[in-house]
Structure formats: C-alpha cells, structure tokens
N, C-alpha and C. Protein backbone atom coordinates (compact mmCIF):
# COMPACT_ATOMS: atom_id res chain seq x y z
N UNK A 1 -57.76 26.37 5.09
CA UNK A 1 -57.29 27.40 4.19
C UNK A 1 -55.77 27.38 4.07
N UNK A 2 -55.13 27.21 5.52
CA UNK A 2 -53.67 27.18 5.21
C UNK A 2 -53.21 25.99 4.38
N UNK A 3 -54.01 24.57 4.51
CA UNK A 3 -53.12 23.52 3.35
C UNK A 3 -54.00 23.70 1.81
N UNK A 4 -54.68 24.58 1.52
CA UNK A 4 -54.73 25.27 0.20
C UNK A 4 -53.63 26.47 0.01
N UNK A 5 -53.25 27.03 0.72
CA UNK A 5 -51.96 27.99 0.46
C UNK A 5 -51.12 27.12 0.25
N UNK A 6 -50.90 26.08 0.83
CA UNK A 6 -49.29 25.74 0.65
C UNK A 6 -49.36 24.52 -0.32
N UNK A 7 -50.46 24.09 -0.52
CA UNK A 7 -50.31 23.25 -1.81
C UNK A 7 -50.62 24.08 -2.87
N UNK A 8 -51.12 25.18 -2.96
CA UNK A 8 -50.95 26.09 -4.37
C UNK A 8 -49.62 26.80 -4.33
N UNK A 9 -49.14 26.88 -2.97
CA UNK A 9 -47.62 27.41 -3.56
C UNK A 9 -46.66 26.43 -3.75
N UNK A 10 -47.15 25.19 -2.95
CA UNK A 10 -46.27 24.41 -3.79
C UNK A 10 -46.00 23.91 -5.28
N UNK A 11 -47.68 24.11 -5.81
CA UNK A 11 -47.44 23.81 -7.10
C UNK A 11 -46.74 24.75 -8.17
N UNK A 12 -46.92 26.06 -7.28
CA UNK A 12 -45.95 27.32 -8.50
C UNK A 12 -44.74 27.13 -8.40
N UNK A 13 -44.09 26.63 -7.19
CA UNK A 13 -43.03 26.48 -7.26
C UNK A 13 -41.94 25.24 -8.11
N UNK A 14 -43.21 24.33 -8.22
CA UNK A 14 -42.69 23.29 -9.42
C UNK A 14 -42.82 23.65 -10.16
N UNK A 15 -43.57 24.49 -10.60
CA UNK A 15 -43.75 25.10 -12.07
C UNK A 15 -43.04 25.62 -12.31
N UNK A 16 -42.49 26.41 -11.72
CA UNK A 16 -41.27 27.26 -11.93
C UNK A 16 -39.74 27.63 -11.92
N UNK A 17 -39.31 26.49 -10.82
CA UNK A 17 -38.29 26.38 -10.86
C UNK A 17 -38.08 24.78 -11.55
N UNK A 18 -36.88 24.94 -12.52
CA UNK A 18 -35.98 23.98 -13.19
C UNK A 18 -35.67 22.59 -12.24
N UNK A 19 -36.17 21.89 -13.12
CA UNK A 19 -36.02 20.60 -12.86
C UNK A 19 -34.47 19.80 -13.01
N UNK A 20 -33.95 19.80 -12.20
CA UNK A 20 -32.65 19.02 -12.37
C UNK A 20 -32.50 17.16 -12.33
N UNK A 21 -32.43 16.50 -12.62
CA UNK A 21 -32.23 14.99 -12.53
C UNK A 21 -31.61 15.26 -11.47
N UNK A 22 -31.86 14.28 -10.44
CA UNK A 22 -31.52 14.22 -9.22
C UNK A 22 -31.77 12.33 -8.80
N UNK A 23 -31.22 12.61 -7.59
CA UNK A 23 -31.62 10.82 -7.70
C UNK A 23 -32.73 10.18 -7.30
N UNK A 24 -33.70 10.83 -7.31
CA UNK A 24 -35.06 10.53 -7.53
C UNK A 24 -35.72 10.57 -8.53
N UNK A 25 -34.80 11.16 -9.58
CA UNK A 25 -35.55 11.15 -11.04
C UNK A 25 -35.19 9.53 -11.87
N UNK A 26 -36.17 9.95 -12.68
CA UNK A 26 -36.26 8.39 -13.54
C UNK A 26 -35.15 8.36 -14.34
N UNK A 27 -34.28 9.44 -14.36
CA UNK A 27 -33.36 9.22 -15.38
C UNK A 27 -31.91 8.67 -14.48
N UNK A 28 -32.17 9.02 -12.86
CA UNK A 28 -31.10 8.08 -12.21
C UNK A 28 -31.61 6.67 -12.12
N UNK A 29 -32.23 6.30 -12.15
CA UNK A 29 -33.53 4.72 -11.82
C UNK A 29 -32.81 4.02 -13.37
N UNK A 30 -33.00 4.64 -14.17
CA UNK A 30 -32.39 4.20 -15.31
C UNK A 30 -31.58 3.15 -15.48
N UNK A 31 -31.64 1.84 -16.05
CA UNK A 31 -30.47 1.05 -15.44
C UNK A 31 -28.93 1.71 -17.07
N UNK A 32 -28.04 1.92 -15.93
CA UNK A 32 -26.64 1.84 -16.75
C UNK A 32 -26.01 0.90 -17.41
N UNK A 33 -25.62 1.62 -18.87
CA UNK A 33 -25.06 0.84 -19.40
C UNK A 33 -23.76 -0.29 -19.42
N UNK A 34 -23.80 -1.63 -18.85
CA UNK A 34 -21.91 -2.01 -18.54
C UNK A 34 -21.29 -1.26 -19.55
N UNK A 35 -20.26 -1.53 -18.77
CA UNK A 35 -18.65 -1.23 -19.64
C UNK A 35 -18.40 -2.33 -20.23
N UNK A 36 -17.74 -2.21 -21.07
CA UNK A 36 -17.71 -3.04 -22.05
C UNK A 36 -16.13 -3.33 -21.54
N UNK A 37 -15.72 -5.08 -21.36
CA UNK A 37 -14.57 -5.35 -20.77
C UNK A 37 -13.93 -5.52 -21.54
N UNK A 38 -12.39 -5.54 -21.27
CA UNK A 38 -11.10 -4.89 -21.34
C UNK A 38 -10.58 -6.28 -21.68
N UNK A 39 -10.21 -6.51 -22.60
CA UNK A 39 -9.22 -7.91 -22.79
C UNK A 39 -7.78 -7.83 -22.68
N UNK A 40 -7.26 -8.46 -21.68
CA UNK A 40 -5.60 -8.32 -21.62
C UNK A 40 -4.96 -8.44 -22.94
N UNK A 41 -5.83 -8.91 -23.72
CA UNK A 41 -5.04 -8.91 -25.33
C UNK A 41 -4.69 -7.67 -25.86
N UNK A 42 -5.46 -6.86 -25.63
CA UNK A 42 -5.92 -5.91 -26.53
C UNK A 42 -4.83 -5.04 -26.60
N UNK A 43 -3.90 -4.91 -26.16
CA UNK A 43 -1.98 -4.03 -25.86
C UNK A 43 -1.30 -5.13 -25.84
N UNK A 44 -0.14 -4.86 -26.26
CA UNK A 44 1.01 -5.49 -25.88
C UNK A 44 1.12 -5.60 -24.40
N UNK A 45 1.81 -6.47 -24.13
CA UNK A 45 2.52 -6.77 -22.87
C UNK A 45 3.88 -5.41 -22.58
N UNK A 46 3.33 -5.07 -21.63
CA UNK A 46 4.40 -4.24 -20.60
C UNK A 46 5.14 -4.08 -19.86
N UNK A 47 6.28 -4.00 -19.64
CA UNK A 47 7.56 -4.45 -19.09
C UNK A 47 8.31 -3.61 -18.46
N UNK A 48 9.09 -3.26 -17.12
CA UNK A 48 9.83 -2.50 -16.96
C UNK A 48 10.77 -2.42 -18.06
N UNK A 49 11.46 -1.24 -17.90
CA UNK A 49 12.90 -0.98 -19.36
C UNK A 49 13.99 -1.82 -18.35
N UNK A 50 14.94 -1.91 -18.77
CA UNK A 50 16.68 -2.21 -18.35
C UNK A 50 16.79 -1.70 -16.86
N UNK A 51 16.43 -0.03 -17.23
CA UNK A 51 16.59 1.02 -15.83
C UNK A 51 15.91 0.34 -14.68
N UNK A 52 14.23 0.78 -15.40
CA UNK A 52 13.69 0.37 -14.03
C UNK A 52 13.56 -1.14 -13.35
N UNK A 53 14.30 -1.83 -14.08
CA UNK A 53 14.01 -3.06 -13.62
C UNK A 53 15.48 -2.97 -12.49
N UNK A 54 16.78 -2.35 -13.06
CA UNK A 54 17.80 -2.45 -11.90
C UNK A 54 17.83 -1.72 -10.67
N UNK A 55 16.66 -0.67 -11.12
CA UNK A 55 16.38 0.13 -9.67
C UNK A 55 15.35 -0.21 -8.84
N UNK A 56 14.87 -1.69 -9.65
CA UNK A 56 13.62 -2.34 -8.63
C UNK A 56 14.56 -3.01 -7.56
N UNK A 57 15.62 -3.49 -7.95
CA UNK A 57 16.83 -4.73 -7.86
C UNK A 57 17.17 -4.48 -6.86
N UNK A 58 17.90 -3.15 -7.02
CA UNK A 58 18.89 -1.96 -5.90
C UNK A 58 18.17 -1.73 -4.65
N UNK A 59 16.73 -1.58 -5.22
CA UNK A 59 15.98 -1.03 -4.31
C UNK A 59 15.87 -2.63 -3.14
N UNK A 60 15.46 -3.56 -3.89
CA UNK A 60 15.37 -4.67 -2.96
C UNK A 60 16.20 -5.07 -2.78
N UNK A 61 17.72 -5.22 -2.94
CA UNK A 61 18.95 -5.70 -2.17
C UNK A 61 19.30 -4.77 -1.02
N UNK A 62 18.99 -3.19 -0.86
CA UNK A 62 18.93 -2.41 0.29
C UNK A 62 18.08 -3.24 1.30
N UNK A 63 16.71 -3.08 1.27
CA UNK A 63 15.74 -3.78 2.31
C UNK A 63 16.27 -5.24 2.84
N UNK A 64 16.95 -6.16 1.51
CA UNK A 64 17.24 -7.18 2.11
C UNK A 64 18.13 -7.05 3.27
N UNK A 65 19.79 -6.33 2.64
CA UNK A 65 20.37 -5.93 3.56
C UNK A 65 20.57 -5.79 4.95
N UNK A 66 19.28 -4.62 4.78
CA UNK A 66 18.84 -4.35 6.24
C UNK A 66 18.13 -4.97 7.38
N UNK A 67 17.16 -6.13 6.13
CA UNK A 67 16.16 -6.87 7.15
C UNK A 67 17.18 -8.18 7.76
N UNK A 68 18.37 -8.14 7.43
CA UNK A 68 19.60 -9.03 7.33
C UNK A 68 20.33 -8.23 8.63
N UNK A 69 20.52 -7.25 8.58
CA UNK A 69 21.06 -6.61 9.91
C UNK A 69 20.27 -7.28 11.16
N UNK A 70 19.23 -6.46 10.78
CA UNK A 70 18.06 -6.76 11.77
C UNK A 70 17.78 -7.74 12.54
N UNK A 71 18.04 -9.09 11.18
CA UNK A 71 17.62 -10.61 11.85
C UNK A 71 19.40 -10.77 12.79
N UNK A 72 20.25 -10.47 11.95
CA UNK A 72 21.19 -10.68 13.12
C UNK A 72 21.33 -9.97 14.56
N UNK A 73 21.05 -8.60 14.59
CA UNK A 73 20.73 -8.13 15.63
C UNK A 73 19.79 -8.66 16.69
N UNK A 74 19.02 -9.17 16.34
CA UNK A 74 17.99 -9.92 17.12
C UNK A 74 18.23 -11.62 17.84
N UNK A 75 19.08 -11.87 16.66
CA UNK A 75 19.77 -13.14 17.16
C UNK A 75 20.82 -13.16 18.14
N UNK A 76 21.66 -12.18 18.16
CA UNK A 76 22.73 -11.60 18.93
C UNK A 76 21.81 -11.66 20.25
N UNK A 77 21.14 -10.77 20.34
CA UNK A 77 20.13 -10.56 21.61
C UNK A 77 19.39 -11.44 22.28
N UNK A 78 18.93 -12.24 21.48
CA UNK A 78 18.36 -13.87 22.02
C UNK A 78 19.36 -14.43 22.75
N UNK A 79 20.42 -14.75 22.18
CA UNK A 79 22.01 -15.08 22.59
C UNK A 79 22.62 -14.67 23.71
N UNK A 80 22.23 -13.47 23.91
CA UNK A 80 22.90 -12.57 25.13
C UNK A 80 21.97 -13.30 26.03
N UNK A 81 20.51 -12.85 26.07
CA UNK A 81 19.70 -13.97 27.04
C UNK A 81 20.07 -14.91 27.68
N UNK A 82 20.44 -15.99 26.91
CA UNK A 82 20.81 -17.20 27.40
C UNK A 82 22.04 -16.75 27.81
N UNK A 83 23.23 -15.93 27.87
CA UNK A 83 24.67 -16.13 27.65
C UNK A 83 25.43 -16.06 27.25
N UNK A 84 25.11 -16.43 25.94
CA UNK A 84 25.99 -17.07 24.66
C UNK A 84 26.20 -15.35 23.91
N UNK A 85 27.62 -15.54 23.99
CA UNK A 85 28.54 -14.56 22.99
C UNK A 85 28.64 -14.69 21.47
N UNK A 86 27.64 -13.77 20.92
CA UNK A 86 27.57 -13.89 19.10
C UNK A 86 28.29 -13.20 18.91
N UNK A 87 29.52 -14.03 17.93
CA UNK A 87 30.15 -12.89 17.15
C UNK A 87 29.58 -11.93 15.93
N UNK A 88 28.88 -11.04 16.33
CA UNK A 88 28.31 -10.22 16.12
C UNK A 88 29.03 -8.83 15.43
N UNK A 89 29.62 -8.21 14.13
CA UNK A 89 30.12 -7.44 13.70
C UNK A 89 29.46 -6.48 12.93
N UNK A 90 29.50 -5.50 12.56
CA UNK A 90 29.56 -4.17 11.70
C UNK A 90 30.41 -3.49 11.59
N UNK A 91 30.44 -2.61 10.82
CA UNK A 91 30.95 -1.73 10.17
C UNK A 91 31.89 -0.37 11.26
N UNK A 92 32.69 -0.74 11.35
CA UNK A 92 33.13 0.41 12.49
C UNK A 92 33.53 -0.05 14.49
N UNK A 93 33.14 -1.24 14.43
CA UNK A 93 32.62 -2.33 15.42
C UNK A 93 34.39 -1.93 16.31
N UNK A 94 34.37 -1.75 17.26
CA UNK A 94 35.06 -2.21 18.66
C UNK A 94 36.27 -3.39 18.57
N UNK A 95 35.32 -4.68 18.39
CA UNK A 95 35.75 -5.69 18.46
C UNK A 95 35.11 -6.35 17.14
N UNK A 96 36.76 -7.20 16.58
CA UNK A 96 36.05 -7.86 15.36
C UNK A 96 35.67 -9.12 15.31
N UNK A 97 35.07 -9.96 14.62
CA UNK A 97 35.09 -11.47 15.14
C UNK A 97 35.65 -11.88 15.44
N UNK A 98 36.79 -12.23 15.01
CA UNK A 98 38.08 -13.07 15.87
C UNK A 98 37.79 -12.75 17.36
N UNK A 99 37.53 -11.86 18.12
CA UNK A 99 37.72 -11.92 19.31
C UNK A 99 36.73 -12.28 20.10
N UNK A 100 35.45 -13.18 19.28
CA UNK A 100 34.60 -13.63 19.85
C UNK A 100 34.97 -15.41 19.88
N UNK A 101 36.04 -15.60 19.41
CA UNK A 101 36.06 -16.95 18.87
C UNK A 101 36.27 -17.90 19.91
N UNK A 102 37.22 -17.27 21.17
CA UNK A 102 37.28 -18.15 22.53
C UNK A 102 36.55 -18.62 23.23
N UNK A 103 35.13 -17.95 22.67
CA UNK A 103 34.13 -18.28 23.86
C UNK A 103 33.18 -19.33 22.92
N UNK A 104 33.77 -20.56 21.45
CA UNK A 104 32.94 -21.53 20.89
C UNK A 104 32.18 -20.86 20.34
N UNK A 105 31.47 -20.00 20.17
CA UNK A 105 30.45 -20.03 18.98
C UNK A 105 30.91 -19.65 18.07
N UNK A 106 30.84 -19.93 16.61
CA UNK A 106 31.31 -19.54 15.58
C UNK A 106 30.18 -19.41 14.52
N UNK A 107 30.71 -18.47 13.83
CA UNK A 107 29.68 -18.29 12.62
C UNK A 107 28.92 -18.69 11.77
C-alpha cells in the first residue's frame, strides 16, 4: 500500500509542478550548434597607437635596467667568493670605480 502512495504522489507531483529543462532533458542532449569561425580577415589589423607603443618601450627598458642591476649584483658576489674585487658601482656608492682598479680587474 505504501509504494501505491508514493507512486501516486509521485505522479501528482509531475503533474503539477513545471517542468524546467534541466540537464537531463532532451533539450540539453540536444547537440549545439558550432560557432561559426572568426577569420583574422574579417577587421583590420590592430596596432598599438605612438603612446602605447612608447609606454610598452619605457616600461621594458625599466625591467631591463633592473634585471641589469641584478645580473651585476650577482656577479660581484660570485667574485667576492673566489676573492676577486668587482668594480662594482651605483648610484650614491662609497667608492667609485677607479678605486677598484689596483686590484686588475677591470670592466
């Protein structure tokens, strides 16, 4: 008696409540339509302007810069390892190259 209750209430309840497409419905099973592809023709060609192309520039002569510090800093330090006195300078520096010059290594 109880799986006659609950298969008659299950069936009112399909009856009655709204059917939504869900992904068990045949309308997700459905196969989709492709997209229809995109030909690089189809626009003009696109270009940074003047601007952004010198602030790509700016932007990568900073990083170089720095990755330029960096590699010398590191070389300096290898150097110290072994011994060897890099004349090694920046901006504000102690000592300027010249006063690394007695000890042979040069730039």
């Amino acid at each position: 008696m109880r799986d006659l209750i609950a298969r008659t209430l299950a069936w009112v309840l399909s009856v009655l409540a709204p059917r939504r497409p869900g992904r068990h419905s045949a309308a997700h099973l459905a196969p989709q339509p492709a997209p229809a592809p995109v030909s690089p023709w189809s626009r003009p060609w696109s270009s940074p302007s003047k601007e952004e192309a010198a602030a790509i520039f700016r932007q990568q002569a900073e990083t170089t810069m720095q990755l330029g510090v960096i590699r010398e800093r590191r070389r300096a330090a290898a150097l110290a390892t072994l011994g060897v006195d890099y004349p090694y300078t920046y901006n504000g520096a102690p000592f300027p190259a010249s006063a690394f010059v007695a000890s042979g290594v040069t730039a």
